[in-house]
N, C-alpha and C. Protein backbone atom coordinates (compact mmCIF):
# COMPACT_ATOMS: atom_id res chain seq x y z
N UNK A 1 20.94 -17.70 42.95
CA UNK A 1 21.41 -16.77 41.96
C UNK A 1 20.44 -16.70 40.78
N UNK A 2 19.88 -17.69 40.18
CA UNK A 2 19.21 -18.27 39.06
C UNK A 2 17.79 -17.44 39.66
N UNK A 3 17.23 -17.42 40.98
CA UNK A 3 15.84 -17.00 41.41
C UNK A 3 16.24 -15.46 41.17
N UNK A 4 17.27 -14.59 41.32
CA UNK A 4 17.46 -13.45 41.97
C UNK A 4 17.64 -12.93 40.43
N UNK A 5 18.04 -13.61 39.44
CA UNK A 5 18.19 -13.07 37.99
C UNK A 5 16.57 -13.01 37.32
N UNK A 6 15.85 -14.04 37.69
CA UNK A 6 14.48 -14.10 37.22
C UNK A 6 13.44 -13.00 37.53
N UNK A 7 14.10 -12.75 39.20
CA UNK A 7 13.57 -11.56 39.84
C UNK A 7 13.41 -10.15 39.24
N UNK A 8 14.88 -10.15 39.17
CA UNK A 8 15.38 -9.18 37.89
C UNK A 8 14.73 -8.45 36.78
N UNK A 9 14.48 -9.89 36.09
CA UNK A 9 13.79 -9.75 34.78
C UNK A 9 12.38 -9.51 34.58
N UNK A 10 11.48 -10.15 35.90
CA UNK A 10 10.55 -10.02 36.25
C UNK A 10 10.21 -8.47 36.69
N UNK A 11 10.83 -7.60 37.24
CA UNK A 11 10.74 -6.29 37.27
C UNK A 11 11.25 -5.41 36.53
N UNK A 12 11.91 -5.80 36.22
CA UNK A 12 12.65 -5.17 34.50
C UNK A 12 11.30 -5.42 33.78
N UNK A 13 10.74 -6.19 33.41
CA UNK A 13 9.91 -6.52 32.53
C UNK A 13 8.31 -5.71 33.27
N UNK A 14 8.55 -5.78 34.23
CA UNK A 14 6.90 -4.56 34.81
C UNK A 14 7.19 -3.24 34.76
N UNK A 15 8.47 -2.61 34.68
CA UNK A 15 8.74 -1.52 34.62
C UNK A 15 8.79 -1.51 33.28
N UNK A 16 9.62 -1.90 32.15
CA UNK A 16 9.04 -1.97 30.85
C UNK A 16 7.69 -1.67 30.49
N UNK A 17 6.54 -2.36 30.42
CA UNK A 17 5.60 -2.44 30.38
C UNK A 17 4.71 -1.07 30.56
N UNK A 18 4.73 -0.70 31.98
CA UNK A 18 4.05 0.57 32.96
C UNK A 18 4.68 1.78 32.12
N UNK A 19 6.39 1.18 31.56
CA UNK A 19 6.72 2.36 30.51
C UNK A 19 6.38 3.09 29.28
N UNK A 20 6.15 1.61 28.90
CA UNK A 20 5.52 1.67 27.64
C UNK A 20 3.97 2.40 27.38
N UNK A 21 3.00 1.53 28.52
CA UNK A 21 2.09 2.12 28.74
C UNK A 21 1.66 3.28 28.38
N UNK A 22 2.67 4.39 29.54
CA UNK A 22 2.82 5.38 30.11
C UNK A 22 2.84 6.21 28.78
N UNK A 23 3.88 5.65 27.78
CA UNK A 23 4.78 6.23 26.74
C UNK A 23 3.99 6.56 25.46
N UNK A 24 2.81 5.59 25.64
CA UNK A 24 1.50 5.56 24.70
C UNK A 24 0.47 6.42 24.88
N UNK A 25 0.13 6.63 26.17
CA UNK A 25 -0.81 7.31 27.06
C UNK A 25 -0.54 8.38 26.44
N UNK A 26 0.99 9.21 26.89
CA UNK A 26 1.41 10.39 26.45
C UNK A 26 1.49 10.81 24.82
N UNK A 27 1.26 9.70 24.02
CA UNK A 27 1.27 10.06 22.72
C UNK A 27 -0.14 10.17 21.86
N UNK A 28 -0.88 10.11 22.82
CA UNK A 28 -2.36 10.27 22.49
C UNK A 28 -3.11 12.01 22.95
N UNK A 29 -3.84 12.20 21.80
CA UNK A 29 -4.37 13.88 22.15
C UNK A 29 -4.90 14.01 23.52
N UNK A 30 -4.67 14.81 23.61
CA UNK A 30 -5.89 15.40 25.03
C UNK A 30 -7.19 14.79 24.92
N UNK A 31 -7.56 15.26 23.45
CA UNK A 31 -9.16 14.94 23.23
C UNK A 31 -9.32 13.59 23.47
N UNK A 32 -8.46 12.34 22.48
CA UNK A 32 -8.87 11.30 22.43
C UNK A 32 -8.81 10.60 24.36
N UNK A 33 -7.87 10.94 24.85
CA UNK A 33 -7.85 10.48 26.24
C UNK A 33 -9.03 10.86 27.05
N UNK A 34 -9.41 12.22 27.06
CA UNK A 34 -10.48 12.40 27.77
C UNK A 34 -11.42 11.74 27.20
N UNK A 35 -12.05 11.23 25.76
CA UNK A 35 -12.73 10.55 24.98
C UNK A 35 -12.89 9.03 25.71
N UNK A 36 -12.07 8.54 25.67
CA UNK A 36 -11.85 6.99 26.34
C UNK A 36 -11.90 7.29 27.66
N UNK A 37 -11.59 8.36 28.52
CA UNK A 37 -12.76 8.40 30.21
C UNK A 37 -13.88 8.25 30.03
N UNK A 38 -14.24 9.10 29.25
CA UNK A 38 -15.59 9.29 29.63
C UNK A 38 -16.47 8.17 29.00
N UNK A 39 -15.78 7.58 28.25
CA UNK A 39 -16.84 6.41 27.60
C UNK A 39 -16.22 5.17 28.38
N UNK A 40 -15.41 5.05 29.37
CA UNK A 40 -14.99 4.32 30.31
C UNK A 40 -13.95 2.73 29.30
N UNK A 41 -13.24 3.33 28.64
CA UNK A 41 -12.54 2.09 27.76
C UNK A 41 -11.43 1.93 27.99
N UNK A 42 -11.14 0.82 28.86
CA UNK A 42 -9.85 0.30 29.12
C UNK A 42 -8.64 0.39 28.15
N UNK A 43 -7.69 0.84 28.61
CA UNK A 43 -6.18 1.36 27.72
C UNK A 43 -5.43 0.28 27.54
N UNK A 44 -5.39 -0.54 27.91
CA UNK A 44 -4.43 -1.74 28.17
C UNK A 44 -4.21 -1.83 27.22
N UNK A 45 -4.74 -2.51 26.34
CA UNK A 45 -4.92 -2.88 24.50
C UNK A 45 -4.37 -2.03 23.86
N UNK A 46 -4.75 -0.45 23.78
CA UNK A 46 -4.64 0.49 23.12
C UNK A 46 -3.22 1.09 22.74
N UNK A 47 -2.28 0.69 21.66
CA UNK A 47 -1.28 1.23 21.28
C UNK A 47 -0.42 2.06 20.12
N UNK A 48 -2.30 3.14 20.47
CA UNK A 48 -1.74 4.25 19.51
C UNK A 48 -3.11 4.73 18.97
N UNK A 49 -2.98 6.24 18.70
CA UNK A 49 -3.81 7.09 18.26
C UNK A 49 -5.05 6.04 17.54
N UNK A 50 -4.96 5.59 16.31
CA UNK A 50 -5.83 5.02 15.72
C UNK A 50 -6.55 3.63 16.41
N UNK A 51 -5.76 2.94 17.73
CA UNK A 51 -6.47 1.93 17.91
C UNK A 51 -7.18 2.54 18.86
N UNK A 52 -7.19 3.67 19.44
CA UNK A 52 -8.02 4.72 20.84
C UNK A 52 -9.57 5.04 19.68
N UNK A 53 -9.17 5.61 18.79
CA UNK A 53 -9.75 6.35 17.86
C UNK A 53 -11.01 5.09 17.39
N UNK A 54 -10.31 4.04 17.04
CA UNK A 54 -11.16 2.66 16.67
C UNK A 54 -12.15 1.96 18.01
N UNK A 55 -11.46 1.93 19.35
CA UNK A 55 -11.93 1.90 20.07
C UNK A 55 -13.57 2.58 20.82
N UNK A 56 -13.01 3.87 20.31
CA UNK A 56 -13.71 5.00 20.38
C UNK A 56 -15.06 4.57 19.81
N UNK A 57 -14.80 4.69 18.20
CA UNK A 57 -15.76 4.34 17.49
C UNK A 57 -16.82 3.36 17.69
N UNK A 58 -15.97 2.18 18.10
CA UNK A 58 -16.61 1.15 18.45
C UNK A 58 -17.62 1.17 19.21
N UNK A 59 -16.94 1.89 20.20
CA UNK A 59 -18.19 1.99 21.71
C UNK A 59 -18.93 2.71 21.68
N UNK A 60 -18.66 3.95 20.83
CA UNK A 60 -20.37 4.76 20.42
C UNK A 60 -21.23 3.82 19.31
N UNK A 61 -21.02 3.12 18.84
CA UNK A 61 -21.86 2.22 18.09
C UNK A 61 -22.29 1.53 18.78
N UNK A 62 -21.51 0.65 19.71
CA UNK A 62 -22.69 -0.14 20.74
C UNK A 62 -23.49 0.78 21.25
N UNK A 63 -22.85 2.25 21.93
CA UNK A 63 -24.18 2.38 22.61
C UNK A 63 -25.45 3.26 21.75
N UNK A 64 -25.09 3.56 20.48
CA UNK A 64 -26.14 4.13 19.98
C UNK A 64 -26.94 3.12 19.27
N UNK A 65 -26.49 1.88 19.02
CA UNK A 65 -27.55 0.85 19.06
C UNK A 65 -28.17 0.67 20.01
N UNK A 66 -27.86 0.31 21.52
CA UNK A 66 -28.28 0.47 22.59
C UNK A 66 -29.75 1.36 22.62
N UNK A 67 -29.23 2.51 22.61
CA UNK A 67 -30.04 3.68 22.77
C UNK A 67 -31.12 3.54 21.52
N UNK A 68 -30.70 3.14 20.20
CA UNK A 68 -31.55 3.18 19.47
C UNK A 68 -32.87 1.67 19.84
N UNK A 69 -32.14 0.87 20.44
CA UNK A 69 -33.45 -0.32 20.59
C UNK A 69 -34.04 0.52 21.68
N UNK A 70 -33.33 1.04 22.83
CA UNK A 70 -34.51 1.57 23.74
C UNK A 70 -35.32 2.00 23.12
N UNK A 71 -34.92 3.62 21.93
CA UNK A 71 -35.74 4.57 21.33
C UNK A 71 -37.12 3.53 20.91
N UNK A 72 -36.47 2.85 20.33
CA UNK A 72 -37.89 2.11 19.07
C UNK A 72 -38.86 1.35 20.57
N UNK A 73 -38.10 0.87 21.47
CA UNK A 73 -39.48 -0.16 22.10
C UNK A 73 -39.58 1.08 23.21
N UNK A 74 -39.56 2.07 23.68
CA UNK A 74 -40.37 3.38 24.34
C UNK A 74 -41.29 3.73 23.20
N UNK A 75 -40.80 4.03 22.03
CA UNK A 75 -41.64 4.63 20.93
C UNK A 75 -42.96 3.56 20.86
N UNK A 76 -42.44 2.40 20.52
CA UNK A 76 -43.33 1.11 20.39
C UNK A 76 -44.66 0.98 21.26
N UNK A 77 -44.20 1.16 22.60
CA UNK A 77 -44.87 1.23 23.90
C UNK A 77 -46.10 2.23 23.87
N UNK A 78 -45.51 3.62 23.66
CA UNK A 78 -46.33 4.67 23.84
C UNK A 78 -47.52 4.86 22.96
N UNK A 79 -46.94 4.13 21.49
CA UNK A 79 -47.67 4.19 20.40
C UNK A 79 -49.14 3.47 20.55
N UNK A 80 -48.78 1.84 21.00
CA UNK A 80 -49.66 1.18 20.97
C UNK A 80 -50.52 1.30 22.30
N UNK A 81 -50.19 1.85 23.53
CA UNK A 81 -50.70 2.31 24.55
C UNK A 81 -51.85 2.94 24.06
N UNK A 82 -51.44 4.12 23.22
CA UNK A 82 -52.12 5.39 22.99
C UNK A 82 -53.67 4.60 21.94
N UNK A 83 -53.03 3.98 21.09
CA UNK A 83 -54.25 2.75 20.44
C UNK A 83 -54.95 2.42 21.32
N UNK A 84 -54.48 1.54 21.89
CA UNK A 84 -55.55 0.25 22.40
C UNK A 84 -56.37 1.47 23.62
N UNK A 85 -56.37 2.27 24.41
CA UNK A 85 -56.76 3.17 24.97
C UNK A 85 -57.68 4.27 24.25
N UNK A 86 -57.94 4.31 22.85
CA UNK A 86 -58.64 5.30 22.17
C UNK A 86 -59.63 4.50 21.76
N UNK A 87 -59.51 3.16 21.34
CA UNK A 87 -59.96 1.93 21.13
C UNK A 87 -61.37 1.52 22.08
N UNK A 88 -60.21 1.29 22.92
CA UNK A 88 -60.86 0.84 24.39
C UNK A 88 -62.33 2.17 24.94
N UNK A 89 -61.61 3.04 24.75
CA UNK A 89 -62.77 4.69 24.79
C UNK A 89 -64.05 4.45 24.38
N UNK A 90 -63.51 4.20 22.96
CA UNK A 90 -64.54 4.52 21.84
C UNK A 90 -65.37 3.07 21.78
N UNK A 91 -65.20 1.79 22.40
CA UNK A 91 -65.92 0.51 22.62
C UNK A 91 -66.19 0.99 23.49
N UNK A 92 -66.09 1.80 24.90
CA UNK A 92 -66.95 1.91 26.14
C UNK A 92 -68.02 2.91 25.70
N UNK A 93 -67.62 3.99 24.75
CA UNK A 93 -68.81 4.54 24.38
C UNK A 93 -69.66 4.00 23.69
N UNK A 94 -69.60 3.06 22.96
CA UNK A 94 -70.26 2.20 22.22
C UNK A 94 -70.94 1.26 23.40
N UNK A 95 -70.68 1.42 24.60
CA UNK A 95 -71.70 0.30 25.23
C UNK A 95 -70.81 -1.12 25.35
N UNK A 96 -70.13 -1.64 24.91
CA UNK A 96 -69.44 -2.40 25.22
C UNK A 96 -68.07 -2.59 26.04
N UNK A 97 -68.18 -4.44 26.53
CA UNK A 97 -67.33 -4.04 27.69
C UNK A 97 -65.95 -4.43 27.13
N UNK A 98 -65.13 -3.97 27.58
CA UNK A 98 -63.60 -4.52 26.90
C UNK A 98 -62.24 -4.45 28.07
N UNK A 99 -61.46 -5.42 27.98
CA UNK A 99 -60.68 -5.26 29.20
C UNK A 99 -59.55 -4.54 28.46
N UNK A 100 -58.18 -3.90 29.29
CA UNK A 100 -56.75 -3.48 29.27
C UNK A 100 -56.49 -4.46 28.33
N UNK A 101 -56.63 -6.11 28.75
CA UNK A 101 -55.79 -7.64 28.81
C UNK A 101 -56.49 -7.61 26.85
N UNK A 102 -57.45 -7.44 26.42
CA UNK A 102 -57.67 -7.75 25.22
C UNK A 102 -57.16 -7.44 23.55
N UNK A 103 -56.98 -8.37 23.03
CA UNK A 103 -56.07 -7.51 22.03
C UNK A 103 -56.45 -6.47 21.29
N UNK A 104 -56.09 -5.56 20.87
CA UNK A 104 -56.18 -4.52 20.06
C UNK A 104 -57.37 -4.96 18.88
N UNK A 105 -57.05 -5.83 18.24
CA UNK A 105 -57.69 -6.68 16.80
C UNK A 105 -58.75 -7.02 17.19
N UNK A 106 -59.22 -7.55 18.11
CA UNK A 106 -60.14 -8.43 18.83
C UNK A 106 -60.99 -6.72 19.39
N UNK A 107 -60.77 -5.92 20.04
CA UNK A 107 -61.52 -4.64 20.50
C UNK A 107 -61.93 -3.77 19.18
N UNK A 108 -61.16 -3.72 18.16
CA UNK A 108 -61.41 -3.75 17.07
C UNK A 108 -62.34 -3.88 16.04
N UNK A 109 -62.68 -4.93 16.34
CA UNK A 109 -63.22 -6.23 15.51
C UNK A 109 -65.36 -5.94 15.96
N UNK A 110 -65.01 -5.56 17.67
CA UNK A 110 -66.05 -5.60 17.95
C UNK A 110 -66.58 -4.41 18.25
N UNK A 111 -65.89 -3.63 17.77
CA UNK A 111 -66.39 -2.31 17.37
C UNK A 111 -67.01 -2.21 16.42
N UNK A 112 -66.33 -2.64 15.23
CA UNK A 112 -66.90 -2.71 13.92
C UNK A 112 -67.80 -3.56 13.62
N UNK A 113 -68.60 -4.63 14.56
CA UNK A 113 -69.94 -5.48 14.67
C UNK A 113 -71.19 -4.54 15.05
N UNK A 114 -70.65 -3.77 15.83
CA UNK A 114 -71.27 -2.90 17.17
C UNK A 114 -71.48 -1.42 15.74
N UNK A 115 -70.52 -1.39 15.65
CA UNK A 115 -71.14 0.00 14.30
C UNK A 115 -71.85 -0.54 13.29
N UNK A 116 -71.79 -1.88 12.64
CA UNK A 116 -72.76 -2.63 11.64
C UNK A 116 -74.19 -2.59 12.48
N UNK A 117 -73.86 -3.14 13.33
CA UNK A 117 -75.47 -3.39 14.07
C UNK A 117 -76.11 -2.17 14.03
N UNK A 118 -75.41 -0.61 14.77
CA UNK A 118 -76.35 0.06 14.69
C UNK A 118 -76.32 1.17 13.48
N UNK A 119 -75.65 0.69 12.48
CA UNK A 119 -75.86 1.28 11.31
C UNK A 119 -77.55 0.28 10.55
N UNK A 120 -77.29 -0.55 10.90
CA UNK A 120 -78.52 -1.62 10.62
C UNK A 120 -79.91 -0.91 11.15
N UNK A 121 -79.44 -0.70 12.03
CA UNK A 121 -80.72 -0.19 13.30
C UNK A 121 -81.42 1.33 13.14
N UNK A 122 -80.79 2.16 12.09
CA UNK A 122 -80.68 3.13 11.89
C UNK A 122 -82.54 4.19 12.07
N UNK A 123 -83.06 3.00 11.00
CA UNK A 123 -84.15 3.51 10.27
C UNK A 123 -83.93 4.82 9.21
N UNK A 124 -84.56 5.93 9.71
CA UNK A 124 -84.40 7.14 9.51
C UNK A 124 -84.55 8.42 10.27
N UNK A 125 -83.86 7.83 11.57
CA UNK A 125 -83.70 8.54 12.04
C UNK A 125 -82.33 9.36 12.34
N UNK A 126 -82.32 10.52 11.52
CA UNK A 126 -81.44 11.65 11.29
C UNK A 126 -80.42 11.83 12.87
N UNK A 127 -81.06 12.20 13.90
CA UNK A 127 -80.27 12.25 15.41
C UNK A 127 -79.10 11.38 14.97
N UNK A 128 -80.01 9.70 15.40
CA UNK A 128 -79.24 8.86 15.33
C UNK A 128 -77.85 8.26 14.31
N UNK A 129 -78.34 8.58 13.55
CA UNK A 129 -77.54 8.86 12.15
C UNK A 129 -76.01 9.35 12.35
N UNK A 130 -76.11 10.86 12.80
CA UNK A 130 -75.13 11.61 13.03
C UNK A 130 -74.15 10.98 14.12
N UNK A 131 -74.95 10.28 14.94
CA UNK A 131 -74.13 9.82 16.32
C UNK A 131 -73.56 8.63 15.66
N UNK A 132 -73.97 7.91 15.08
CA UNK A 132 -73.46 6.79 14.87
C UNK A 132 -72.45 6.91 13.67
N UNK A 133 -72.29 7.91 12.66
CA UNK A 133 -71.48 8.71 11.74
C UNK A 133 -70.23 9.10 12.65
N UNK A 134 -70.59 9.71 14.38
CA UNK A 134 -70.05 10.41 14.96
C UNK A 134 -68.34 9.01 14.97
N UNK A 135 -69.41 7.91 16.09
CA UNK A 135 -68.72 6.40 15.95
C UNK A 135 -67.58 6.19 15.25
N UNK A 136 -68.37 6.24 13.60
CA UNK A 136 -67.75 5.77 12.62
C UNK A 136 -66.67 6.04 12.26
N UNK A 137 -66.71 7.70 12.29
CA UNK A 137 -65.43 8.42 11.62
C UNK A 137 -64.40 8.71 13.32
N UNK A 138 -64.83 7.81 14.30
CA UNK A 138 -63.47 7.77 15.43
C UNK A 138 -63.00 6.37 15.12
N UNK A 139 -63.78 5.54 15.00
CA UNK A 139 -63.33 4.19 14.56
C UNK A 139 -62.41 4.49 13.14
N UNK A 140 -62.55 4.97 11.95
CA UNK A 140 -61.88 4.88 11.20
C UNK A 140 -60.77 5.26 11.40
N UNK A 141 -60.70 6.73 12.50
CA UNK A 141 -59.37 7.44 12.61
C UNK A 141 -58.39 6.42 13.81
N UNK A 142 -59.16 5.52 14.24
CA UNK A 142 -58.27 4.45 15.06
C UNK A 142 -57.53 3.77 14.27
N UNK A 143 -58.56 3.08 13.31
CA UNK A 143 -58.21 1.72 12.45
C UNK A 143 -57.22 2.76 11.58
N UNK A 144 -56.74 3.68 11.30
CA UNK A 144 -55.87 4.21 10.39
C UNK A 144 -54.62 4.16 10.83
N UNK A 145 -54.95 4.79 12.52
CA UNK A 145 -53.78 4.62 13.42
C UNK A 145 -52.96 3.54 13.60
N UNK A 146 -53.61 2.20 13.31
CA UNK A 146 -53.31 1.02 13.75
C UNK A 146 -52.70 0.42 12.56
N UNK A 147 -53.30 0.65 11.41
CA UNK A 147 -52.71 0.58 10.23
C UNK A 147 -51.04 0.24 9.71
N UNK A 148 -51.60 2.14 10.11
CA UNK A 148 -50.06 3.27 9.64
C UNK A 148 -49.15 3.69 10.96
N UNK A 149 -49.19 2.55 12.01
CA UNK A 149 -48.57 2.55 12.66
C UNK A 149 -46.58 2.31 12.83
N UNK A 150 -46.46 1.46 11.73
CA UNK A 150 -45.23 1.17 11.30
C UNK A 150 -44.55 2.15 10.61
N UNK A 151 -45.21 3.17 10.11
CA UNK A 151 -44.55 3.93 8.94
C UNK A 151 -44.90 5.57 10.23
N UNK A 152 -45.86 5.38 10.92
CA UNK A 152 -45.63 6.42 12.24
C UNK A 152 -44.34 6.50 13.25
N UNK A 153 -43.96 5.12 13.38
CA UNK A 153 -42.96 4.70 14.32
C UNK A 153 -41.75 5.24 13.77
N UNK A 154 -41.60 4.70 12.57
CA UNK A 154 -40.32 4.92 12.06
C UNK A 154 -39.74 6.05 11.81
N UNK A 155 -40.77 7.15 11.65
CA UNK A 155 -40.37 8.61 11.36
C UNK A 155 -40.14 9.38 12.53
N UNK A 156 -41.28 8.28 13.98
CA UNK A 156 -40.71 8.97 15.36
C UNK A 156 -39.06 8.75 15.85
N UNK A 157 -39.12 7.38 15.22
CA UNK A 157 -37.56 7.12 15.63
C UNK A 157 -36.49 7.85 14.92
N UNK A 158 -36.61 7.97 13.42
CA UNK A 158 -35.47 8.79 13.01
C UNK A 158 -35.75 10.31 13.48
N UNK A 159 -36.64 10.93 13.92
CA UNK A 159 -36.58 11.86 14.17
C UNK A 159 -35.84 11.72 15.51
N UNK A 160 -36.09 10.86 16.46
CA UNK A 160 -35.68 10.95 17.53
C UNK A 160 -34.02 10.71 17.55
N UNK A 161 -33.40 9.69 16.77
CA UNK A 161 -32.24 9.39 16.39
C UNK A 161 -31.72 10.90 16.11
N UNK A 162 -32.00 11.38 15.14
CA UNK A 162 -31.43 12.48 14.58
C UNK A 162 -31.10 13.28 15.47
N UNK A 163 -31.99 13.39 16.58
CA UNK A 163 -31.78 14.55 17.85
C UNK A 163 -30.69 14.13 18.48
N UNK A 164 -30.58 12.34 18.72
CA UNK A 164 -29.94 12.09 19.65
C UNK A 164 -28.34 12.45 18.68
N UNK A 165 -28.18 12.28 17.49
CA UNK A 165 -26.88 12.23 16.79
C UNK A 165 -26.55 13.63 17.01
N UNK A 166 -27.45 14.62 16.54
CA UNK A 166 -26.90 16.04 16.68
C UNK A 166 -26.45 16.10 18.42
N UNK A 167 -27.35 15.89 19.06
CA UNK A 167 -26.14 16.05 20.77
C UNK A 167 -25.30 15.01 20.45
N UNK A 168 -24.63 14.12 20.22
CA UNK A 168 -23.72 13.74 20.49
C UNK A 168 -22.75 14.24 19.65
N UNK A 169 -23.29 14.70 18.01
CA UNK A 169 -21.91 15.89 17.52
C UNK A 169 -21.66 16.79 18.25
N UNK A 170 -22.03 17.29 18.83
CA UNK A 170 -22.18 18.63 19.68
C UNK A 170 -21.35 17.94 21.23
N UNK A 171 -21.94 17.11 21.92
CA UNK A 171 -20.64 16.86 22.87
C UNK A 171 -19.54 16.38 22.66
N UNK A 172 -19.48 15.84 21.57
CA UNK A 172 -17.91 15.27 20.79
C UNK A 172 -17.42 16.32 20.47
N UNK A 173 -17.82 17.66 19.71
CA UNK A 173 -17.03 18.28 19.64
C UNK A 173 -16.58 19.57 20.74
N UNK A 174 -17.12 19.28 22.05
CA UNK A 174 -16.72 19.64 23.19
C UNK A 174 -15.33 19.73 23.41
């Protein structure tokens, strides 16, 4: 008798529950429900407009942090790629050898030995002059790059942020 009352209560108490659920589900907008599909956030917890709404919030902040560390280390990537490769150019035109594997600073470094030397070497001869001027002012526009690289990045990323915020006002307010 004692098992068959527990039984009872035990399904009394899951039908409760699935009711309640149910009863919450239905008291939430259209919008916010389809909102919590599509960002895949479990309801269980959720009992009532503002904790969906908080929920909500929540999980576009993780993922636009998310999205924002990707943004910065793609940005990061491409940036310094695009360096050490203009770098790397402008030391092979210079006659010197330099690997992928070497650091930026270090390819750098021996560029700017390699432009002393043949600024040294010059004499007066005008040709040479110009070519090695030619050098100079790609080396500087590297070393500027490499510089003002931090303050390049950052304006790629908020720009890029900004794009990404305007689509997501725009599918939120879908």
């Amino acid at each position: 008798m004692v098992d068959k009352i527990s039984e009872i209560n035990s399904v009394s108490a899951n039908q409760l529950a699935v009711t309640v659920s149910t009863n919450i589900l239905t008291t939430l907008s259209s919008m916010t429900l389809r909102r919590l599909n599509e960002l895949d956030i479990n309801t269980e917890n959720i009992n009532s407009e503002e904790d969906a709404l908080a929920a909500i919030e929540a999980k576009e902040a993780e993922q636009a942090k998310a999205e924002k560390t990707e943004s910065e280390q793609n940005a990061q990537t491409y940036y310094d790629k695009q360096i050490i490769s203009d770098a790397i150019q402008l030391a092979q035109d210079l006659g010197l050898y330099v690997s992928q594997d070497d650091e930026l600073s270090v390819v750098m470094d021996n560029i700017k030995d390699r432009l002393d030397e043949l600024q040294a070497e010059l004499g007066g001869n005008d040709n040479t002059k110009s070519v090695v001027d030619e050098y100079s002012n790609r080396y500087d526009y590297i070393y500027a790059q490499y510089m003002n690289k931090a303050t390049t990045l950052k304006s790629q990323i908020i720009t890029s942020l900004d794009v990404m915020g305007m689509n997501g006002a725009v599918s939120a307010s879908l």
